[in-house]
Protein backbone atom coordinates (compact mmCIF):
# COMPACT_ATOMS: atom_id res chain seq x y z
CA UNK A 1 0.00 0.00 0.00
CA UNK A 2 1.69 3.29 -0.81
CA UNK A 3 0.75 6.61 1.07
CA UNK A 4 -1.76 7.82 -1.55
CA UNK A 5 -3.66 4.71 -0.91
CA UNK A 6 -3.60 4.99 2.72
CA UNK A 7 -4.64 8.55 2.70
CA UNK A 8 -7.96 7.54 0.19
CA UNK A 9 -9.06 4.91 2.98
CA UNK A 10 -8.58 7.59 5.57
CA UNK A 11 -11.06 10.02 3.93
CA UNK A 12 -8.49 12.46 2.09
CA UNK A 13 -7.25 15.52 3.43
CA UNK A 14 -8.60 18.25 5.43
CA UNK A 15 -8.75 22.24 4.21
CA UNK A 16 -6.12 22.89 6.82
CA UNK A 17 -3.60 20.37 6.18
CA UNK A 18 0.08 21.38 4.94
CA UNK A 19 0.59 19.84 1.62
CA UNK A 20 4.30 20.31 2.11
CA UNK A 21 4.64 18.53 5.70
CA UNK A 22 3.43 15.14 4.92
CA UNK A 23 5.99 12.75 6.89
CA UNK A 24 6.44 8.94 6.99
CA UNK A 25 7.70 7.63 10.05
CA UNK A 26 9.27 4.07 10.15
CA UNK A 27 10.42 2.25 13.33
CA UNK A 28 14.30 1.18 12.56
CA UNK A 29 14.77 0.24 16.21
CA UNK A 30 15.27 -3.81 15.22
CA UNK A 31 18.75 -3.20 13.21
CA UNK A 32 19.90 -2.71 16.98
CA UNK A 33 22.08 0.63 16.05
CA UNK A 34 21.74 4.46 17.31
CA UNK A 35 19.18 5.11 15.08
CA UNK A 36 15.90 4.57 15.89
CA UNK A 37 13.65 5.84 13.25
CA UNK A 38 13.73 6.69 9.68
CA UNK A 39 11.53 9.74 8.50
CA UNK A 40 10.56 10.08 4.96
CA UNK A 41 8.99 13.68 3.61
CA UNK A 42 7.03 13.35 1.29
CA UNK A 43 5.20 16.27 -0.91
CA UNK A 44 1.21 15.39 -2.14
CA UNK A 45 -1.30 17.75 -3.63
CA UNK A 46 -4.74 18.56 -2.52
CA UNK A 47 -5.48 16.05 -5.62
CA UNK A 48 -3.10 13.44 -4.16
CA UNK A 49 -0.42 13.58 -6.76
CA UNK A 50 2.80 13.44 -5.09
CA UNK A 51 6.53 13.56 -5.70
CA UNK A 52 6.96 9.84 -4.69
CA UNK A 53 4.43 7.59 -4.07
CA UNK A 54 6.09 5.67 -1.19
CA UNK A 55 5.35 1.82 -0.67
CA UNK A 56 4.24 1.63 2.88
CA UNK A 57 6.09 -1.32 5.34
CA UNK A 58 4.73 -2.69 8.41
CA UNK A 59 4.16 -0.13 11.99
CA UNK A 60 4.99 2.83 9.29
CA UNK A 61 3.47 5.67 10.91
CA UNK A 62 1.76 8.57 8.51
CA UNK A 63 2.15 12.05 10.00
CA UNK A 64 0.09 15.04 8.16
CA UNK A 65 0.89 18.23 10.32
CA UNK A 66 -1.68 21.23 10.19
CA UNK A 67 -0.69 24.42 8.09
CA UNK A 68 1.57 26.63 9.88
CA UNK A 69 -0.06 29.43 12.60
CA UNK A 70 -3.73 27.38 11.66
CA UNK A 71 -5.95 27.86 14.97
CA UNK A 72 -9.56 26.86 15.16
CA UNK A 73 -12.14 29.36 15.39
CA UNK A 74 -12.96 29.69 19.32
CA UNK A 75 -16.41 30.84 20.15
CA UNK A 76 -17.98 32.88 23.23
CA UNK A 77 -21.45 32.84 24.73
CA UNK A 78 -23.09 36.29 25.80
CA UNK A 79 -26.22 35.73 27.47
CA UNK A 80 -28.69 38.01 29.81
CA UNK A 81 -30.08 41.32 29.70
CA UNK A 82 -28.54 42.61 26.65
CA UNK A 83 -30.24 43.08 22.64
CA UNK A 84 -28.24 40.29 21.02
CA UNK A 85 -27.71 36.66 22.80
CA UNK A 86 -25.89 33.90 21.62
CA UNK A 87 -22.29 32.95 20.31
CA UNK A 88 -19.87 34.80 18.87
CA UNK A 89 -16.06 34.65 17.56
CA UNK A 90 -13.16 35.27 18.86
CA UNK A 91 -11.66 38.29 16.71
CA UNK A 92 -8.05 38.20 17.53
CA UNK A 93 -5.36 36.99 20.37
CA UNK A 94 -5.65 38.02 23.91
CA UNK A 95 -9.10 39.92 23.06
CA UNK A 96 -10.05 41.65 25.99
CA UNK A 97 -13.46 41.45 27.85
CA UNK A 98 -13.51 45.77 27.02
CA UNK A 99 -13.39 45.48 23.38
CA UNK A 100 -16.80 43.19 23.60
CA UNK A 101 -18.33 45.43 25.85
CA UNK A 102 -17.43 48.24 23.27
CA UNK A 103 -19.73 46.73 21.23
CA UNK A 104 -22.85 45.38 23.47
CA UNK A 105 -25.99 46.78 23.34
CA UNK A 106 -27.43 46.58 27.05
CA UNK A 107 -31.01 46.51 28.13
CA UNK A 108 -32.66 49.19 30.36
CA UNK A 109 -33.07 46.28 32.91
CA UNK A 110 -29.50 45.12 33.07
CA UNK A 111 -27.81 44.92 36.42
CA UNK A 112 -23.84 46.53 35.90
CA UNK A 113 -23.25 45.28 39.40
CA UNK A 114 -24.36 41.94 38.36
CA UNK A 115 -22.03 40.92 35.13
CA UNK A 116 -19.85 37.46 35.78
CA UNK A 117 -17.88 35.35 33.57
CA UNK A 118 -18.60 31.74 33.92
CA UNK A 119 -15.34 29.42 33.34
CA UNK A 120 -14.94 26.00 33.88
CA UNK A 121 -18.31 26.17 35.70
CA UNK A 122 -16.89 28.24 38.39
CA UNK A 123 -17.63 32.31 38.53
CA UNK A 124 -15.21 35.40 37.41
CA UNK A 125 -16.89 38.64 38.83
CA UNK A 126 -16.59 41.82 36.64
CA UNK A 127 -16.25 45.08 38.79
CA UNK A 128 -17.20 48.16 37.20
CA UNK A 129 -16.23 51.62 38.06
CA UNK A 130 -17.05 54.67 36.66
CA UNK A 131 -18.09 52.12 33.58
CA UNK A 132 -15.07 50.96 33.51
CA UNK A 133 -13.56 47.27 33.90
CA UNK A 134 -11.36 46.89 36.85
CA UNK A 135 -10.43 43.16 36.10
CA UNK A 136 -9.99 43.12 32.42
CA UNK A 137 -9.90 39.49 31.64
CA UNK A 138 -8.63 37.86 28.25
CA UNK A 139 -11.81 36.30 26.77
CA UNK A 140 -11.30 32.11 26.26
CA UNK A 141 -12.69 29.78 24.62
CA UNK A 142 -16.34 28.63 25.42
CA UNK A 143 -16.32 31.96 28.15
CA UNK A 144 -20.11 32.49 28.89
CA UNK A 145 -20.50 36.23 29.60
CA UNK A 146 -23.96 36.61 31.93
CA UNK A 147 -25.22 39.75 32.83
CA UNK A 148 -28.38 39.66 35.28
CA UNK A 149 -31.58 41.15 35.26
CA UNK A 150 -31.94 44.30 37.76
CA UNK A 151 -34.39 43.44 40.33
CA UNK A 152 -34.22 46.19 42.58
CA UNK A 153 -34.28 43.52 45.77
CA UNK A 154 -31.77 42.68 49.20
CA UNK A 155 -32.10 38.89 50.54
CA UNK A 156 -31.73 38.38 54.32
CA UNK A 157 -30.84 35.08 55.08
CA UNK A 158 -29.73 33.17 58.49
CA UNK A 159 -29.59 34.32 61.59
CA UNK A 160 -32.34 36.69 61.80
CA UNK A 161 -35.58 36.68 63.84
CA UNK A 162 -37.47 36.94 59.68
CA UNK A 163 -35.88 35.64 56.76
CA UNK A 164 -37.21 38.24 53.91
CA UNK A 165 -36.58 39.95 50.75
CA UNK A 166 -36.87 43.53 51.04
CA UNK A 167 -36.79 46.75 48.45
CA UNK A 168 -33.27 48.39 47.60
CA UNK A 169 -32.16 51.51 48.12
CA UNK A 170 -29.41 53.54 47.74
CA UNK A 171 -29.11 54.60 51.37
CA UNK A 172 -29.98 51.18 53.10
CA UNK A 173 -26.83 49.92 55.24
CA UNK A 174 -26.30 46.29 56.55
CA UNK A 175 -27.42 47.05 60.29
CA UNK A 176 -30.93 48.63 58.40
CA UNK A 177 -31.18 45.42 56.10
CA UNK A 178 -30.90 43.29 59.51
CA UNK A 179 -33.49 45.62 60.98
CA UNK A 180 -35.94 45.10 58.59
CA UNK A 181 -35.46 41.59 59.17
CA UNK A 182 -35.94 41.49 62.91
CA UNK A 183 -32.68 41.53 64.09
CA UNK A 184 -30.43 39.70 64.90
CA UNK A 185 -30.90 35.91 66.58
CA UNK A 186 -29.64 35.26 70.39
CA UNK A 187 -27.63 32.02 68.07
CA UNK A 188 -26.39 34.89 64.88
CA UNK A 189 -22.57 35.13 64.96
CA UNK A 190 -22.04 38.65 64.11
CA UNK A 191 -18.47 39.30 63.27
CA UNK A 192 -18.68 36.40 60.49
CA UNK A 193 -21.71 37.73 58.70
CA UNK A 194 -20.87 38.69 55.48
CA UNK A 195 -22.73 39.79 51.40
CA UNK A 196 -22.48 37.82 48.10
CA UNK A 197 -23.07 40.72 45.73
CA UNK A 198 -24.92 39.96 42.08
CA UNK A 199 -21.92 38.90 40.37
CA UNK A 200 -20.97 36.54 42.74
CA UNK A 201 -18.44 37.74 44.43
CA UNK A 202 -18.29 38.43 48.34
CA UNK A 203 -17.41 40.87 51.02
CA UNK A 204 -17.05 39.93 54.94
CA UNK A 205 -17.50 41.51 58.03
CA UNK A 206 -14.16 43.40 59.27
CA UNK A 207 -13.38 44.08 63.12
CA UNK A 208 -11.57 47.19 64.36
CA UNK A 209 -11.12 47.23 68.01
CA UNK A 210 -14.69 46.03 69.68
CA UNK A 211 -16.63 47.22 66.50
CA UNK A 212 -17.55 44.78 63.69
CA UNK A 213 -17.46 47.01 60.06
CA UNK A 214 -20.13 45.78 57.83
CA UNK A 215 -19.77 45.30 53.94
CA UNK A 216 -21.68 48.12 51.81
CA UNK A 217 -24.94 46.93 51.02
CA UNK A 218 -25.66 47.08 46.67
CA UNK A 219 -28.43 46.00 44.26
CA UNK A 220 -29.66 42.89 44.16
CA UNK A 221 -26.98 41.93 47.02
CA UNK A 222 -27.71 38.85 49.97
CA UNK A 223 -26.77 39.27 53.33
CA UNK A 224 -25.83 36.34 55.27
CA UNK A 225 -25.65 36.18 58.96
CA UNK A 226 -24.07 32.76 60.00
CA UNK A 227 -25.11 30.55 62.96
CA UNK A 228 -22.40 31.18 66.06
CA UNK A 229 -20.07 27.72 66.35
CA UNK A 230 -20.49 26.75 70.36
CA UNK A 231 -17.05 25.61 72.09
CA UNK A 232 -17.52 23.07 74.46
CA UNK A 233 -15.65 23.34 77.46
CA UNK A 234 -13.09 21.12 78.29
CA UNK A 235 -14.29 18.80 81.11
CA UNK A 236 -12.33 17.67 84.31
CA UNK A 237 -10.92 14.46 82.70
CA UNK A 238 -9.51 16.34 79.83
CA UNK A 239 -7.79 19.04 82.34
CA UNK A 240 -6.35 16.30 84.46
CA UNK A 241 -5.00 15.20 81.58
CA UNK A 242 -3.62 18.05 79.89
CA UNK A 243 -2.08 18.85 83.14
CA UNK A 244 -0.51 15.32 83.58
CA UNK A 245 1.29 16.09 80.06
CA UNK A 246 2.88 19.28 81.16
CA UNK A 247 3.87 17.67 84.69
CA UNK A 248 6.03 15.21 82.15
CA UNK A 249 7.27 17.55 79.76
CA UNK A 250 8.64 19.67 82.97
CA UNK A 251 10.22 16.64 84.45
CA UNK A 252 12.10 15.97 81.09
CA UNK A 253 13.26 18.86 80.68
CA UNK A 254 14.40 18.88 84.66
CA UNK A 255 16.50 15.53 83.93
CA UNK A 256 18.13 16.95 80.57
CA UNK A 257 19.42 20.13 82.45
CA UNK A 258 21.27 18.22 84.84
């Protein structure tokens, strides 16, 4: 069988091959010298015609390289509250997530403060100021850009006396939110209660001296307010014991130093 023939019972070439880097490998390792493998190059035509039709042997291997610089057209998804959804091309290397926003048209209802990037199922926030991209990412393959709907809304989950969904606004702060709510539980652990903002990402509670700073409350944001982890006490067993160890270390340490 030469090459031609192999290449006609392999379904022919594709658009992007290199008709110039058509190789033939062949495994010389049985002579038992330093040379291991023989390559033949061999030049064929979209139309199969090549320069020598070489007579295939036995384990040959045939090697058809792509043409040089050839990449595969990489798509992205945009999806959400914007005027065209669906998939798009990737225009050029390292395009950046600002030169597709250039070019969106947005919906009254979409939620800035809400925009992610979903990669490898797992959540890139996009943080806007003064509508501008603060994180700037390099848009990959199969990227799904998602920007929410604005719903106006704050969740209050946890440790409050009423679990509830309440109206936004621009002036309502964490302690208000909680208010609204109830308060706080007898059980709520204050100083780990924390927001996961629209776009996924999250801010915590910060302590300065005896006061607990809470995270700004934005649109469409959900307030969390953990359950407080009970320490249990170490009982009289566990204190004899503890106290038995240190009454040997101390007597170690006594014989060494002598």
């Amino acid at each position: 069988m030469s090459v031609k023939d192999a290449i006609i019972l392999a379904g022919g070439f594709l658009n992007n091959y290199n008709d110039l880097s058509v190789d033939v490998f062949r495994n010389l390792s049985t002579t038992n010298n330093e040379n291991l493998t023989e390559v033949f190059s061999v030049g064929i035509s979209e139309n199969l015609k090549g320069s020598e039709n070489l007579i295939l042997k036995n384990n040959d291997i045939i090697s058809v390289r792509l043409k040089d610089y050839f990449q595969e057209i990489e798509k992205f998804q945009i999806d959400g509250e914007v005027k065209s959804r669906g998939f798009f091309a990737i225009s050029k290397a390292n395009q950046k997530l600002s030169s597709i926003f250039n070019n969106i048209e947005f919906k009254n209802t979409a939620n800035f403060e809400a925009i992610y990037v979903e990669r490898d199922d797992k959540k890139i926030p996009i943080t806007f100021k003064n509508n501008v991209i603060l994180n700037d990412l390099t848009v990959l393959k199969n990227d799904k850009i998602f920007i929410k709907k604005k719903l106006n809304l704050v969740y209050i989950e946890g440790e409050v006396q009423n679990q509830m969904i309440i109206p936004y606004k621009s002036n309502l702060s964490f302690l208000n939110s909680v208010s609204k709510a109830g308060g706080f539980t007898p059980n709520s652990d204050k100083s780990k209660s924390y927001i996961t903002y629209s776009n996924g990402s999250s801010k915590r509670t910060k302590k300065f001296l005896f006061f607990n700073i809470y995270p700004k409350v934005k649109l469409d944001s959900k307030i969390i307010i953990p359950k407080k982890i009970k320490k249990e006490k170490n009982n009289s067993g566990e204190i004899i014991g503890f106290s038995s160890a240190l009454a040997s270390i101390a007597a170690i340490i006594s014989l060494i130093s002598k």
